[in-house]
Protein backbone atom coordinates (compact mmCIF):
# COMPACT_ATOMS: atom_id res chain seq x y z
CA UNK A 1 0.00 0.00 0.00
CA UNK A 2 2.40 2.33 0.93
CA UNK A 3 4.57 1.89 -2.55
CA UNK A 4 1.34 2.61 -4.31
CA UNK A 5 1.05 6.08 -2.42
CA UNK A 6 4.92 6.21 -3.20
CA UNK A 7 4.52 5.83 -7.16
CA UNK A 8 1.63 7.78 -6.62
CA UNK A 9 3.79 10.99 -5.58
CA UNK A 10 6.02 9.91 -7.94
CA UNK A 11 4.00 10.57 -10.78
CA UNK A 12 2.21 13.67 -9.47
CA UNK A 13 5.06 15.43 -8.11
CA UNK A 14 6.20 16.22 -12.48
CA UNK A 15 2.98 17.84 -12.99
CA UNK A 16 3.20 19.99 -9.77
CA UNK A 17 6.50 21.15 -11.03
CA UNK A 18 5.25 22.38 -14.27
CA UNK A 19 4.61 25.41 -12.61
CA UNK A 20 8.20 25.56 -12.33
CA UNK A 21 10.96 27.05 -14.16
CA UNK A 22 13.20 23.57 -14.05
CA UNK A 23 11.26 20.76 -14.25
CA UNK A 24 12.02 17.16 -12.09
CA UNK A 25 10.63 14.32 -13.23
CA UNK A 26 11.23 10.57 -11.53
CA UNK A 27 12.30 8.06 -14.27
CA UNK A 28 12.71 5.16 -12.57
CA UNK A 29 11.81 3.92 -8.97
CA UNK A 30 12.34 0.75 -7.33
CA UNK A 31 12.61 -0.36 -2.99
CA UNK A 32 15.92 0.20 -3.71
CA UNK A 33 16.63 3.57 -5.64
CA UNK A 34 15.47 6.35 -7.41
CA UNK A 35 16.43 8.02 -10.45
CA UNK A 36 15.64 11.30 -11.19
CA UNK A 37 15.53 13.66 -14.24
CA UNK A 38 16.11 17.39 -13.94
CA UNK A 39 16.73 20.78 -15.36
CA UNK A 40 19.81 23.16 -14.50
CA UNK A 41 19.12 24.20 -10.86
CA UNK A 42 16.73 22.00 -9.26
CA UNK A 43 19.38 19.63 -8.15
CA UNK A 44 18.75 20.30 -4.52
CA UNK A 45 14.43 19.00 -5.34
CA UNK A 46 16.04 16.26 -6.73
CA UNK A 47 17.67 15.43 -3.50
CA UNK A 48 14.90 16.45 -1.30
CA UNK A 49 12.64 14.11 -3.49
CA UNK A 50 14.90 11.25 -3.53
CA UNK A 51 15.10 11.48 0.77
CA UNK A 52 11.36 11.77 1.40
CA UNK A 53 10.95 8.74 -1.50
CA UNK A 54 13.71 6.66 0.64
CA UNK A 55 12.14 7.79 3.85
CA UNK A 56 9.05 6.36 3.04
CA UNK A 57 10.43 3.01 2.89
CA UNK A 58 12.33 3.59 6.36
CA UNK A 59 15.94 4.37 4.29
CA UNK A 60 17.84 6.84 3.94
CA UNK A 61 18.83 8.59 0.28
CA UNK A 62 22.27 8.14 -0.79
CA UNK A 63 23.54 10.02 -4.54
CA UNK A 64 25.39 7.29 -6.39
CA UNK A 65 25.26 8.78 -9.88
CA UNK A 66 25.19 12.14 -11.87
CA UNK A 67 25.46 12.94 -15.68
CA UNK A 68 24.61 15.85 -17.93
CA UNK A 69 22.23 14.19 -20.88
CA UNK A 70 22.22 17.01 -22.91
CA UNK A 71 21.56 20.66 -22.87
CA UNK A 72 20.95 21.63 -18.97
CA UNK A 73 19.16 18.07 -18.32
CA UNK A 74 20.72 15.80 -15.66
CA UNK A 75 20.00 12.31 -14.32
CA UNK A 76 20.64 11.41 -10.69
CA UNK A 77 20.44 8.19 -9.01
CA UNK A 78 19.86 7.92 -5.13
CA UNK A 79 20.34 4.57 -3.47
CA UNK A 80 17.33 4.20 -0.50
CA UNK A 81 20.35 2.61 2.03
């Protein structure tokens, strides 16, 4: 139950930062990471995302990867440790 309410934020949290001038969107999310998709300067929501998404499942949010993909778009990938 509690992943559903999980993938749940997951997917609404993109369309609540449309408003926004740097989008975040989650591509991938599984109990044991999260990988996230981002314009130039929301690194930091990226982070915050990635702890309250490893919270959830009682872990804490650890950043194993980062690369530019292309213009100012970057992929992160948090480990739920």
């Amino acid at each position: 139950m509690r992943l559903h309410l999980l993938l749940r934020l997951l997917i609404l949290a993109p369309l609540a930062a449309c408003h926004a001038a740097t989008p975040l969107e989650a591509v991938r999310a599984t109990p044991d990471e999260v990988t996230f998709a981002y314009g130039k300067g929301a690194a930091d929501d990226a982070a915050r995302q990635a702890a309250l998404y490893c919270a959830n499942l009682g872990r804490a949010a650890d950043l194993r990867w980062v690369t530019r993909v292309g213009g100012d778009r970057t992929i992160a990938i948090f480990d739920c440790r």
